[in-house]
N, C-alpha and C. Protein backbone atom coordinates (compact mmCIF):
# COMPACT_ATOMS: atom_id res chain seq x y z
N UNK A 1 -2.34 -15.50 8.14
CA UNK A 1 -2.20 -14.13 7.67
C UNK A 1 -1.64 -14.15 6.24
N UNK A 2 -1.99 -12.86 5.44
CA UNK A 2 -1.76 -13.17 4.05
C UNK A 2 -0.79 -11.94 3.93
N UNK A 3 0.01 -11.51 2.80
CA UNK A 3 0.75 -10.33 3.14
C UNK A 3 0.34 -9.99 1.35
N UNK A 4 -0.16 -8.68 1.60
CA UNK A 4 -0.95 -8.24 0.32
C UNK A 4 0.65 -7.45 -0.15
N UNK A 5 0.72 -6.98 -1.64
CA UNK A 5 1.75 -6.13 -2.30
C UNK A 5 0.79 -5.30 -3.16
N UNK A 6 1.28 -4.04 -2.47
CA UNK A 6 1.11 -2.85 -3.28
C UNK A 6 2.13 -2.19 -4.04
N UNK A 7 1.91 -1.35 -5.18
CA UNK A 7 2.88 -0.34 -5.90
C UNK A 7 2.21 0.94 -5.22
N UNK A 8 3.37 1.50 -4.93
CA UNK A 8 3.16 3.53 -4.42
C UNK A 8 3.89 3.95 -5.94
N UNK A 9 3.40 4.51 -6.51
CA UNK A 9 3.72 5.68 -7.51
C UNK A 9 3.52 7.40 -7.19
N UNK A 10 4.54 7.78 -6.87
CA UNK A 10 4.74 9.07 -6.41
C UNK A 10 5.26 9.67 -8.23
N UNK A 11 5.07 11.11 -8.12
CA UNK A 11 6.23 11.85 -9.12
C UNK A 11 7.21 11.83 -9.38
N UNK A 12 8.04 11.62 -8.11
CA UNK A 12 9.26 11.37 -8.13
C UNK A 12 9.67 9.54 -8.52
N UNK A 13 8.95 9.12 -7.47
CA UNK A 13 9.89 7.89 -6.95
C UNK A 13 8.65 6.97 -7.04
N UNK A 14 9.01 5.73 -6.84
CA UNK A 14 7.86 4.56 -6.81
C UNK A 14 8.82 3.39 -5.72
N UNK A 15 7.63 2.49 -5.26
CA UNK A 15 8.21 1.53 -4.24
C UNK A 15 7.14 0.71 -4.19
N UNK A 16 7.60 -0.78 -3.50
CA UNK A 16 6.41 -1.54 -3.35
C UNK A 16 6.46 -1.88 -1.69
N UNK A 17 5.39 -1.70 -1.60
CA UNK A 17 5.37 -2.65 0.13
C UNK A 17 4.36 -3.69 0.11
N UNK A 18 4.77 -4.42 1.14
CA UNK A 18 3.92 -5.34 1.70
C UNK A 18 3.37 -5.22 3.18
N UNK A 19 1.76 -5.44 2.85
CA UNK A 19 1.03 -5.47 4.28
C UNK A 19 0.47 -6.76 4.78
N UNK A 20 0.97 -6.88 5.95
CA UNK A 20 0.32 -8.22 6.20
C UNK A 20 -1.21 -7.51 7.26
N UNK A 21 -2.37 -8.53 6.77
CA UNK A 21 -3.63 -8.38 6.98
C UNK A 21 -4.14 -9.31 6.82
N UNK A 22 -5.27 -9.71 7.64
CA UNK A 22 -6.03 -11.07 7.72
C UNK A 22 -6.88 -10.80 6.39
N UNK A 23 -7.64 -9.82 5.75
CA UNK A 23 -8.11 -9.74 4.99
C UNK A 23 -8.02 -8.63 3.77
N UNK A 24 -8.63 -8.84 2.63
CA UNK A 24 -8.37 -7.68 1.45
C UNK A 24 -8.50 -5.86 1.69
N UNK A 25 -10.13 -6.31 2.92
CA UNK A 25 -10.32 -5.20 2.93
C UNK A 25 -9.65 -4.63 4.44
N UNK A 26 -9.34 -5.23 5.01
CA UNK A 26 -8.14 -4.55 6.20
C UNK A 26 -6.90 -4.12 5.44
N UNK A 27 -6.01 -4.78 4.64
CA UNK A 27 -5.15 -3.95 3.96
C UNK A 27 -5.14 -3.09 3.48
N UNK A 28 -6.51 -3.03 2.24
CA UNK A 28 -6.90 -1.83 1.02
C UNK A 28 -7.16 -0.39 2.91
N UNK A 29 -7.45 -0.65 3.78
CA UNK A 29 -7.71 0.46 4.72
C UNK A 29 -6.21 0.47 5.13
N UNK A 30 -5.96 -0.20 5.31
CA UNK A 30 -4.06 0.38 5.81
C UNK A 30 -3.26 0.77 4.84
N UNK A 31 -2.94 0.50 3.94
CA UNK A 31 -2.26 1.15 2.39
C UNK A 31 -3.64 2.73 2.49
N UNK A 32 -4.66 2.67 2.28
CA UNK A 32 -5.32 4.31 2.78
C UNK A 32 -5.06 4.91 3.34
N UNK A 33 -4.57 4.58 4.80
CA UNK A 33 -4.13 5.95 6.13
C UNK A 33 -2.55 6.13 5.19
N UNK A 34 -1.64 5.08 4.96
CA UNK A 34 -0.48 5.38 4.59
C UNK A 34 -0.22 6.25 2.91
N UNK A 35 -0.87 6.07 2.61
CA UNK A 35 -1.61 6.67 1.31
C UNK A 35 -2.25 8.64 1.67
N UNK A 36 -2.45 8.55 2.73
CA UNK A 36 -3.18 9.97 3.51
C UNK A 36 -2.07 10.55 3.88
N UNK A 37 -1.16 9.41 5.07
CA UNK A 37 0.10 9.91 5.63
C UNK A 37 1.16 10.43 4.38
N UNK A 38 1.17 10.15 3.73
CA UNK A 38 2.32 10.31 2.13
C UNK A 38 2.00 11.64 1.79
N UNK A 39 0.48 11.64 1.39
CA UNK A 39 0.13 13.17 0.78
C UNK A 39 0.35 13.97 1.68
N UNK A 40 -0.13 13.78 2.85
CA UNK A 40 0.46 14.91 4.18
C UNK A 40 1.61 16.02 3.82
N UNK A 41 2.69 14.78 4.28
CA UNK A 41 4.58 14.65 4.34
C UNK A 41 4.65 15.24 3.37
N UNK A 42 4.64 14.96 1.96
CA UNK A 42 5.00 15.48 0.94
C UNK A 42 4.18 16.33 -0.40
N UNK A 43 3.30 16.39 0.07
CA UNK A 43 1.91 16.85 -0.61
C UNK A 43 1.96 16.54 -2.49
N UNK A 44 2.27 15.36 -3.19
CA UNK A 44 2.51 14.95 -3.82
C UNK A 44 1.63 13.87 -3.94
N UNK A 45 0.54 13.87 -5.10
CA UNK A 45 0.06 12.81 -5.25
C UNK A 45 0.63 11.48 -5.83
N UNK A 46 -0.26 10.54 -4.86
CA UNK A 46 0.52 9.13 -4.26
C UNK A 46 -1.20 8.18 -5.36
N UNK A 47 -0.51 7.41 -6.15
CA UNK A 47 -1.11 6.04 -6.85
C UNK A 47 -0.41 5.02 -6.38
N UNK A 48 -1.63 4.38 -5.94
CA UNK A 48 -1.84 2.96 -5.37
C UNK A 48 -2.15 1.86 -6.84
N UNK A 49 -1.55 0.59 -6.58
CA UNK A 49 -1.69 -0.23 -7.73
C UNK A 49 -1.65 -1.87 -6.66
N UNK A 50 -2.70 -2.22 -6.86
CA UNK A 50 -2.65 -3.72 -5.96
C UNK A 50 -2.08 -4.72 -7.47
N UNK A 51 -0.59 -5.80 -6.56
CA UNK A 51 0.38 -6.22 -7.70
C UNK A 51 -0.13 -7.72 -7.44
N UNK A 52 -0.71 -8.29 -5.79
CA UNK A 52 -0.72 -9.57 -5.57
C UNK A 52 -0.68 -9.66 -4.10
N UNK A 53 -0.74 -11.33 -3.87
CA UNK A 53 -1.19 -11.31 -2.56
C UNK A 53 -0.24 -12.71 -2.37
N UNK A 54 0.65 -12.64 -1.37
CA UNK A 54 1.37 -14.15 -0.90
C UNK A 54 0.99 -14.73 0.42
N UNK A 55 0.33 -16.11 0.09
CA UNK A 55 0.03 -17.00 1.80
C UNK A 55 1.10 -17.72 2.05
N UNK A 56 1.08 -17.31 3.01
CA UNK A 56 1.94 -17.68 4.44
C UNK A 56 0.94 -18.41 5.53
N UNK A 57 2.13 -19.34 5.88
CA UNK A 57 1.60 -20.23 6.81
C UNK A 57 1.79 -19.71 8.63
């Protein structure tokens, strides 16, 4: 498993997470629902920025 890093850039605030996902495009779809879930909650548009990707054994 690989654990991808994203940047969230909100208006306010910014943060980075990490998703672990077997692949690029299973993450880029989970950072999306959480990306959906954000605008929901706070109705504040949310930028996504892919920073890198770390393997793990």
């Amino acid at each position: 498993m690989k654990q991808y890093i994203f940047h969230l850039n909100k208006s306010v605030e910014s943060k980075e997470i990490k998703i672990i996902a077997s692949g690029m495009l299973d993450a880029f779809t989970q950072v999306k629902d959480l990306k959906k879930k954000l605008m929901q909650e706070t109705s504040d548009n949310v930028d996504i920025q892919f920073k890198g990707t770390i393997y793990s054994q």
